[in-house]
PDB file of N, CA and C in Angstrom:
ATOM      1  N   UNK A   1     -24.381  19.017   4.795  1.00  0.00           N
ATOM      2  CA  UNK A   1     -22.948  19.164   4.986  1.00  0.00           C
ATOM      3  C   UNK A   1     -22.220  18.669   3.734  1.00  0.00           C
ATOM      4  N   UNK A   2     -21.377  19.311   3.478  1.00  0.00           N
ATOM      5  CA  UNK A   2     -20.425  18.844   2.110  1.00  0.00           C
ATOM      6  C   UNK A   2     -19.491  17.833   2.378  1.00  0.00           C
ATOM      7  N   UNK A   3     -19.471  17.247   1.805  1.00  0.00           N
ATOM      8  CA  UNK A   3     -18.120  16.387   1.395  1.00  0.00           C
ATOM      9  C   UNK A   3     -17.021  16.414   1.074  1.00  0.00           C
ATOM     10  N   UNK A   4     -16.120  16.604   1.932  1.00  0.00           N
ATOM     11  CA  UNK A   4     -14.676  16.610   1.865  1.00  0.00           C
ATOM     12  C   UNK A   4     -14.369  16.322   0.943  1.00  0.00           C
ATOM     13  N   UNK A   5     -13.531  17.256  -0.061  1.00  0.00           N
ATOM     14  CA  UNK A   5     -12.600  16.960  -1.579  1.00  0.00           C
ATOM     15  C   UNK A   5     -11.940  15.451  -1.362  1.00  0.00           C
ATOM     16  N   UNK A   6     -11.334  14.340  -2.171  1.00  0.00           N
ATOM     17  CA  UNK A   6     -10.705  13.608  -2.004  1.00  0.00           C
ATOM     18  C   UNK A   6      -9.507  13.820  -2.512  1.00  0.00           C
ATOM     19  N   UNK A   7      -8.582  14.437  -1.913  1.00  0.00           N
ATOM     20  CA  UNK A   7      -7.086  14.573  -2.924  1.00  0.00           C
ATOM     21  C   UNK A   7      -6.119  12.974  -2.696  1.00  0.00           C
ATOM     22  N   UNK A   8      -6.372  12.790  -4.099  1.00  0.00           N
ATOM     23  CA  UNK A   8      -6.281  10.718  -4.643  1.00  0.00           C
ATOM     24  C   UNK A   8      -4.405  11.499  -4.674  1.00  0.00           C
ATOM     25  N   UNK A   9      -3.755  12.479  -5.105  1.00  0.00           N
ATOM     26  CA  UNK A   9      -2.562  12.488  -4.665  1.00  0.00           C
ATOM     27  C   UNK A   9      -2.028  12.082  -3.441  1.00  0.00           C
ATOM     28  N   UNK A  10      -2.391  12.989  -2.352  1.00  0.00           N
ATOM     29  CA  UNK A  10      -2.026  12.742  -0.999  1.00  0.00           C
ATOM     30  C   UNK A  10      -2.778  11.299  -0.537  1.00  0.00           C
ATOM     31  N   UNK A  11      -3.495  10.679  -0.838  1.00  0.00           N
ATOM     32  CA  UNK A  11      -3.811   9.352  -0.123  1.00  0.00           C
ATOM     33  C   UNK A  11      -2.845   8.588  -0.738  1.00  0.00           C
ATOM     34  N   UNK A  12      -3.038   8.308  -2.380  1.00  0.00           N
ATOM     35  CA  UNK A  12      -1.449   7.663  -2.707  1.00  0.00           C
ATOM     36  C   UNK A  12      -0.152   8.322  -1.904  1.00  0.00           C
ATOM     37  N   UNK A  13      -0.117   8.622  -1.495  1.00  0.00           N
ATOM     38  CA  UNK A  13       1.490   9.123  -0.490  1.00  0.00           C
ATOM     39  C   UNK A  13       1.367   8.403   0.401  1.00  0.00           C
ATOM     40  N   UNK A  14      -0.087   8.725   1.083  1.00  0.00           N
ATOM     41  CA  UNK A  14      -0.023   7.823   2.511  1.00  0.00           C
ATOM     42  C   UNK A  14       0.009   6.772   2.238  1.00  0.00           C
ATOM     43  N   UNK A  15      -0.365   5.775   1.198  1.00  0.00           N
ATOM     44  CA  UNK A  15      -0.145   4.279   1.121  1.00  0.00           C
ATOM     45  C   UNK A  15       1.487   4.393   0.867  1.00  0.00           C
ATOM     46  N   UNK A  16       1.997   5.152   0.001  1.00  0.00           N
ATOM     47  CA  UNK A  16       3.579   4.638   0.211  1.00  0.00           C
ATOM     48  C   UNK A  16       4.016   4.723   1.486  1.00  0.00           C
ATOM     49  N   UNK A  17       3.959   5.876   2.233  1.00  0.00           N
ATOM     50  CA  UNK A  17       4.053   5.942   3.677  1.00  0.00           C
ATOM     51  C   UNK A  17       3.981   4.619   4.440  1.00  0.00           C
ATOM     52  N   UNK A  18       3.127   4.148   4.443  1.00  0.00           N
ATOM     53  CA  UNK A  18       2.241   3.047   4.986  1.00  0.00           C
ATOM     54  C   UNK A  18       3.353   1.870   4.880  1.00  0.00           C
ATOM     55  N   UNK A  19       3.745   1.846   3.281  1.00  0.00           N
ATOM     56  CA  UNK A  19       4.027   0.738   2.939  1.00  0.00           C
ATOM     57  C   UNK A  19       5.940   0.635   3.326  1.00  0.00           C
ATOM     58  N   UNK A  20       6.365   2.244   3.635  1.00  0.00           N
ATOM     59  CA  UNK A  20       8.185   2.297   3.896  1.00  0.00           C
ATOM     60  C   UNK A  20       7.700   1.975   5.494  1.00  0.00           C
ATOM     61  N   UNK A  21       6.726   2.188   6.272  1.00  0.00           N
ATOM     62  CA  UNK A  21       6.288   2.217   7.270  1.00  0.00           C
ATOM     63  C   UNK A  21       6.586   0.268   7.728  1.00  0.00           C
ATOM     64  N   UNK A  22       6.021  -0.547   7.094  1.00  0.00           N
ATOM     65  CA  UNK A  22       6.076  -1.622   6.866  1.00  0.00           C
ATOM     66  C   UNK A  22       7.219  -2.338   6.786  1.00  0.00           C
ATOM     67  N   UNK A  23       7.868  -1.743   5.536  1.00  0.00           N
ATOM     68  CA  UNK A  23       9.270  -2.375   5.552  1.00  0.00           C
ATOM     69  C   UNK A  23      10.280  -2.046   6.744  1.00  0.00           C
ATOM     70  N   UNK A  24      10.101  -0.809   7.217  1.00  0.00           N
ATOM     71  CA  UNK A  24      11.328  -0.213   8.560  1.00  0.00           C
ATOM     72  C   UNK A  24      10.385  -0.682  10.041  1.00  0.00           C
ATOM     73  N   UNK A  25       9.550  -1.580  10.003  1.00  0.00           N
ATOM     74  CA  UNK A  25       8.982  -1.925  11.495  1.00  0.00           C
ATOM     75  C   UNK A  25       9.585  -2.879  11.831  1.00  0.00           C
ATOM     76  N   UNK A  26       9.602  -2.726  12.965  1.00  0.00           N
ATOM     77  CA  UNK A  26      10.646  -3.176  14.012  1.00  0.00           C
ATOM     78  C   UNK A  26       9.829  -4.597  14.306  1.00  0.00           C
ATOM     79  N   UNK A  27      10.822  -6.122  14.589  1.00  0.00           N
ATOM     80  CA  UNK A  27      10.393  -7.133  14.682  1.00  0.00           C
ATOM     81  C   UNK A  27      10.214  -7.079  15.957  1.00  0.00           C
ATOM     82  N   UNK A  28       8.881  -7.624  16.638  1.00  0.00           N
ATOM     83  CA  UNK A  28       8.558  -7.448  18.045  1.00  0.00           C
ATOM     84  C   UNK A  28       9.122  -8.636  18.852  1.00  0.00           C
ATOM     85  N   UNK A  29       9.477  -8.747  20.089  1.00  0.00           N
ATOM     86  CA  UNK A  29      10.151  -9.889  20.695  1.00  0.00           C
ATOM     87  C   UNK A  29       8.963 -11.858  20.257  1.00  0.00           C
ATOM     88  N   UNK A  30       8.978 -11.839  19.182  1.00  0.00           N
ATOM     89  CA  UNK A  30       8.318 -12.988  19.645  1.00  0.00           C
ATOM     90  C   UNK A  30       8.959 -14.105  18.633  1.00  0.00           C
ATOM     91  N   UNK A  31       8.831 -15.721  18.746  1.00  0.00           N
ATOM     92  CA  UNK A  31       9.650 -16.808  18.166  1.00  0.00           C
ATOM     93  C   UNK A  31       8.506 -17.782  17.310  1.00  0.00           C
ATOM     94  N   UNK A  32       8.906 -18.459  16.677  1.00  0.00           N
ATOM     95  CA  UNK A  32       8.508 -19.729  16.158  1.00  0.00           C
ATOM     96  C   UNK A  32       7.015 -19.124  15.234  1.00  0.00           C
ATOM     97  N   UNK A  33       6.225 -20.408  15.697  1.00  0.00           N
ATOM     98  CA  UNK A  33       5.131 -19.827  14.388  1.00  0.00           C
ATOM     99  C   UNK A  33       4.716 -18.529  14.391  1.00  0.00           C
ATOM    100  N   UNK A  34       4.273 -17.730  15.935  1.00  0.00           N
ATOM    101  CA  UNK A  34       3.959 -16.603  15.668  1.00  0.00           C
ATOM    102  C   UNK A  34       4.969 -15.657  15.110  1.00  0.00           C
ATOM    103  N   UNK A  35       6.102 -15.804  14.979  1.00  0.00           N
ATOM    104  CA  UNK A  35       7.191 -15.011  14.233  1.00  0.00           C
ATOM    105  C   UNK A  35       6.748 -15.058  13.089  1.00  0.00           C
ATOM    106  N   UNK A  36       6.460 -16.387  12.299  1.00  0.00           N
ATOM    107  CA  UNK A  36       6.682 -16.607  11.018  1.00  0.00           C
ATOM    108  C   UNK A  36       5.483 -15.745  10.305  1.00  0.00           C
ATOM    109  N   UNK A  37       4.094 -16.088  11.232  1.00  0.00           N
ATOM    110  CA  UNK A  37       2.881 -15.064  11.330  1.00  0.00           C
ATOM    111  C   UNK A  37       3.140 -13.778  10.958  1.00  0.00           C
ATOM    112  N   UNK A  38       3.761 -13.222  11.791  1.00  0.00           N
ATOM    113  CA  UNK A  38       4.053 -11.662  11.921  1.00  0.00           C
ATOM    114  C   UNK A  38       4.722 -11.096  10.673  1.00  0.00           C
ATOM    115  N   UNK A  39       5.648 -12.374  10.120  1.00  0.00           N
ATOM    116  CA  UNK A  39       6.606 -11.796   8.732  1.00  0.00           C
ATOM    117  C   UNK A  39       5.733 -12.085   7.311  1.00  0.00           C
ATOM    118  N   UNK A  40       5.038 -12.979   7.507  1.00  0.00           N
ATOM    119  CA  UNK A  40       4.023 -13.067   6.288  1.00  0.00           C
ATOM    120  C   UNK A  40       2.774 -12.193   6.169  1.00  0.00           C
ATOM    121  N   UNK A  41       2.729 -11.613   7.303  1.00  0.00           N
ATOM    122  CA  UNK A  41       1.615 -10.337   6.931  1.00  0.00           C
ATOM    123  C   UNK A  41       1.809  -9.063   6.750  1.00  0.00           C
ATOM    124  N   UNK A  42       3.577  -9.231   7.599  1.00  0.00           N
ATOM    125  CA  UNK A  42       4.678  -7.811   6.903  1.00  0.00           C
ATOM    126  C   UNK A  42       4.612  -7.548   5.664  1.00  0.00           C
ATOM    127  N   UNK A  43       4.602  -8.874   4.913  1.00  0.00           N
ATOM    128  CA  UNK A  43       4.965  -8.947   3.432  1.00  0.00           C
ATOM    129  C   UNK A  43       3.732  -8.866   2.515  1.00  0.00           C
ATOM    130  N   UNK A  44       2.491  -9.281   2.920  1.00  0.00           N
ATOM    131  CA  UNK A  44       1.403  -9.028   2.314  1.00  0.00           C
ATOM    132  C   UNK A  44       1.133  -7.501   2.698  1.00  0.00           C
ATOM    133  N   UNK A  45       1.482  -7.181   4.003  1.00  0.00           N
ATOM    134  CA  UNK A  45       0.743  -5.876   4.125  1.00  0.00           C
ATOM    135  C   UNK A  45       1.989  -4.432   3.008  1.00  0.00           C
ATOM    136  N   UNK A  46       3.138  -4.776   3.285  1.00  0.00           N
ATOM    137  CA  UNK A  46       3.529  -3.984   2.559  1.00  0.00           C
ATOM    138  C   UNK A  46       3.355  -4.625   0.592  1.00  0.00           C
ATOM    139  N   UNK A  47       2.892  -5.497   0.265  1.00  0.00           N
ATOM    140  CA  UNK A  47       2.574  -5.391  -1.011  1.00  0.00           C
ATOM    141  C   UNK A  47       1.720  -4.643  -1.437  1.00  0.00           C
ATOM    142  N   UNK A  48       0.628  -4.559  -0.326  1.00  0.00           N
ATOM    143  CA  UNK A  48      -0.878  -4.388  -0.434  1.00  0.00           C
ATOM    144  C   UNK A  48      -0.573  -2.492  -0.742  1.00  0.00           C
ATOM    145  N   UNK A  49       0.244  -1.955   0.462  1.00  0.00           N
ATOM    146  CA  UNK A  49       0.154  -0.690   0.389  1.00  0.00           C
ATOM    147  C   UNK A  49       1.229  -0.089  -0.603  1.00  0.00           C
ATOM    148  N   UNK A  50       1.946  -0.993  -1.208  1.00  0.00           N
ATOM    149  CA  UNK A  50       2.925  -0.586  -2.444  1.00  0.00           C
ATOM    150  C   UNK A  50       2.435  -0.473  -3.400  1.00  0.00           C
ATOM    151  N   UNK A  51       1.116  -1.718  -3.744  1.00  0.00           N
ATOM    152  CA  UNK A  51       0.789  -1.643  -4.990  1.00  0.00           C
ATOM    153  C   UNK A  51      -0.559  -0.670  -5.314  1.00  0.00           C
ATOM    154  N   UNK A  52      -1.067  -0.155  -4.140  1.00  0.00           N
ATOM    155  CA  UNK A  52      -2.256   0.964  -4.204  1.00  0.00           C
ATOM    156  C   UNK A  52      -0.768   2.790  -4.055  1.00  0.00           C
ATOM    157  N   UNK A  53       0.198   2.668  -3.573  1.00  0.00           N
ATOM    158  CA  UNK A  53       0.631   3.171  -3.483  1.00  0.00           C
ATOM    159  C   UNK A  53       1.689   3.764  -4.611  1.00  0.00           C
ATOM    160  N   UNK A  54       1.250   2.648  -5.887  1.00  0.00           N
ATOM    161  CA  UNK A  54       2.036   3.326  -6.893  1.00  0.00           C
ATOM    162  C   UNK A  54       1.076   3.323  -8.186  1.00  0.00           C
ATOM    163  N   UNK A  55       0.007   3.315  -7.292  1.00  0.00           N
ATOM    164  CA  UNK A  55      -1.137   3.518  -8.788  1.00  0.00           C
ATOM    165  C   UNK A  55      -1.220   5.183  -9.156  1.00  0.00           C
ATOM    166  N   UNK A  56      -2.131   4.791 -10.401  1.00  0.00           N
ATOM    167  CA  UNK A  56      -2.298   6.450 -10.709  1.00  0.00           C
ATOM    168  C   UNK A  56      -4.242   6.339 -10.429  1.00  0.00           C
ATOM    169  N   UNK A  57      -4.470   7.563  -9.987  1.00  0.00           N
ATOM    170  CA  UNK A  57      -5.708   7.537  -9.640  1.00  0.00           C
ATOM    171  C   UNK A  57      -6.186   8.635 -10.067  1.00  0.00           C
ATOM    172  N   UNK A  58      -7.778   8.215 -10.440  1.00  0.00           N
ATOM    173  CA  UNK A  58      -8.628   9.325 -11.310  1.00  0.00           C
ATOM    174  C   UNK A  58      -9.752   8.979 -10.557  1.00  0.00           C
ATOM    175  N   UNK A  59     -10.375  10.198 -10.717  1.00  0.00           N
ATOM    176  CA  UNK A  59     -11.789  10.473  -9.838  1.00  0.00           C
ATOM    177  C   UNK A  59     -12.720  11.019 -10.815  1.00  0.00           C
ATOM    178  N   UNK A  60     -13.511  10.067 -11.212  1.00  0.00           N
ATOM    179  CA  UNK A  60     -14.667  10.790 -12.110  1.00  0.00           C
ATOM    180  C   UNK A  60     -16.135  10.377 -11.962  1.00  0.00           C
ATOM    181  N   UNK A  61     -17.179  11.880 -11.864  1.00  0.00           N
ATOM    182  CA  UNK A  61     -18.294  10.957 -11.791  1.00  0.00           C
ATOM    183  C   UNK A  61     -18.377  10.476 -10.412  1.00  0.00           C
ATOM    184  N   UNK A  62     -17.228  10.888  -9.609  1.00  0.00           N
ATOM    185  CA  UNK A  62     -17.640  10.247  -8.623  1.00  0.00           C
ATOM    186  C   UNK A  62     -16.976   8.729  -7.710  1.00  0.00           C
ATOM    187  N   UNK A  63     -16.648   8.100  -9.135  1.00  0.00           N
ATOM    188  CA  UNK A  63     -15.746   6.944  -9.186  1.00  0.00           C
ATOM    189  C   UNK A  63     -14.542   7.189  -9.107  1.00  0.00           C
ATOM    190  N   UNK A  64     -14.121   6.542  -8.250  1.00  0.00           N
ATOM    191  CA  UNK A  64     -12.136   6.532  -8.154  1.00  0.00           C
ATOM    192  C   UNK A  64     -11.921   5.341  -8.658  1.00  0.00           C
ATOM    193  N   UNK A  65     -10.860   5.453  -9.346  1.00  0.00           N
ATOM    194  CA  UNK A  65     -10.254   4.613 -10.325  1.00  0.00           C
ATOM    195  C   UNK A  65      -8.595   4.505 -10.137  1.00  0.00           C
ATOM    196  N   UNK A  66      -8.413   3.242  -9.837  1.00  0.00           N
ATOM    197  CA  UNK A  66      -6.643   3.001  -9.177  1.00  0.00           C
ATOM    198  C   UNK A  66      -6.271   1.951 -10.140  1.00  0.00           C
ATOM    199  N   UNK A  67      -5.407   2.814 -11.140  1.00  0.00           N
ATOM    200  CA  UNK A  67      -4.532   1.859 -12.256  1.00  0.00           C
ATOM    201  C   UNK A  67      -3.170   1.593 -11.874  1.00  0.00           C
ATOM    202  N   UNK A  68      -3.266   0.287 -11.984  1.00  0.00           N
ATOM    203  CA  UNK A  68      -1.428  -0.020 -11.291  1.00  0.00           C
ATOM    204  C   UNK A  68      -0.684  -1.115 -12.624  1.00  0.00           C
ATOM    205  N   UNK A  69       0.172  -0.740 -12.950  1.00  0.00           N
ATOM    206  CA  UNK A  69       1.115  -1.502 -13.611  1.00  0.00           C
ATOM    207  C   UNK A  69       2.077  -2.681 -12.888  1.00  0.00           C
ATOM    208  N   UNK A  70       0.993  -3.933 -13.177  1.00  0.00           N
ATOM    209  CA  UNK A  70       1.758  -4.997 -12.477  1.00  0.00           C
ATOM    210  C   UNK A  70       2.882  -5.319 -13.256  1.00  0.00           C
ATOM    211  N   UNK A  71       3.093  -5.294 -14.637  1.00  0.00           N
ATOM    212  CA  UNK A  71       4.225  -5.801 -15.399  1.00  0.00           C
ATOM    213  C   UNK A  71       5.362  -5.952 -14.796  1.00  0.00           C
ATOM    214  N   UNK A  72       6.207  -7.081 -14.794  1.00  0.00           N
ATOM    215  CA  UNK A  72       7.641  -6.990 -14.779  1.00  0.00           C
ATOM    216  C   UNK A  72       8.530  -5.747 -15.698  1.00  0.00           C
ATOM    217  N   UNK A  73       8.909  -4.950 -14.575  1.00  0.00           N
ATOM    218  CA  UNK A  73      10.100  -3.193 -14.879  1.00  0.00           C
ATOM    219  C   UNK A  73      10.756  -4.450 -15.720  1.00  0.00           C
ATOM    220  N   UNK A  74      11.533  -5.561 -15.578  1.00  0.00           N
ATOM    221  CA  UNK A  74      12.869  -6.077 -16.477  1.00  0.00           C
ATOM    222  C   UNK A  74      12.313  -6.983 -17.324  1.00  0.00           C
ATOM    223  N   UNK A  75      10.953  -6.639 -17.623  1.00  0.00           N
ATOM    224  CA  UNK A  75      10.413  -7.818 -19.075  1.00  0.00           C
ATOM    225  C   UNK A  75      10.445  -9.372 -18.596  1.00  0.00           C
ATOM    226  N   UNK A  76      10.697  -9.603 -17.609  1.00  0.00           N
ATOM    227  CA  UNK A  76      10.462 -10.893 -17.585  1.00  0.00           C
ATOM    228  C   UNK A  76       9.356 -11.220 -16.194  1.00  0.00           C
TER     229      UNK A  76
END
């Protein structure tokens, strides 16, 4: 059986997806530490899928390759 093409375009989409997905979710009824829980993994999880989500990706050989520009956009 063959192996499904990997189009590294459309998966980078779905991580941005993922990651506006993240920022617009709705805070669920809950208080105190588990709140604080819930907002610190909001924030890791949408880093996580921002920063795979704005890489550029190459497939060679076999190897996928996800280059992301951490630099500060304002130089500092």
């Amino acid at each position: 059986m063959k192996e499904p093409e990997l189009d590294t375009n459309a998966m980078l989409a779905r991580f941005r997806e993922r990651a506006e997905a993240v920022r617009s979710r709705n805070m669920p009824p809950i208080g105190g530490e588990e709140r604080q829980r819930f907002l610190d993994q909001a924030q890791v999880d949408f880093m996580d899928f921002a920063i795979i989500g704005d890489a550029e990706a190459t497939l060679e050989e076999g190897i996928l390759t996800l280059r992301t520009d951490l630099s500060s956009s304002d130089g500092g």
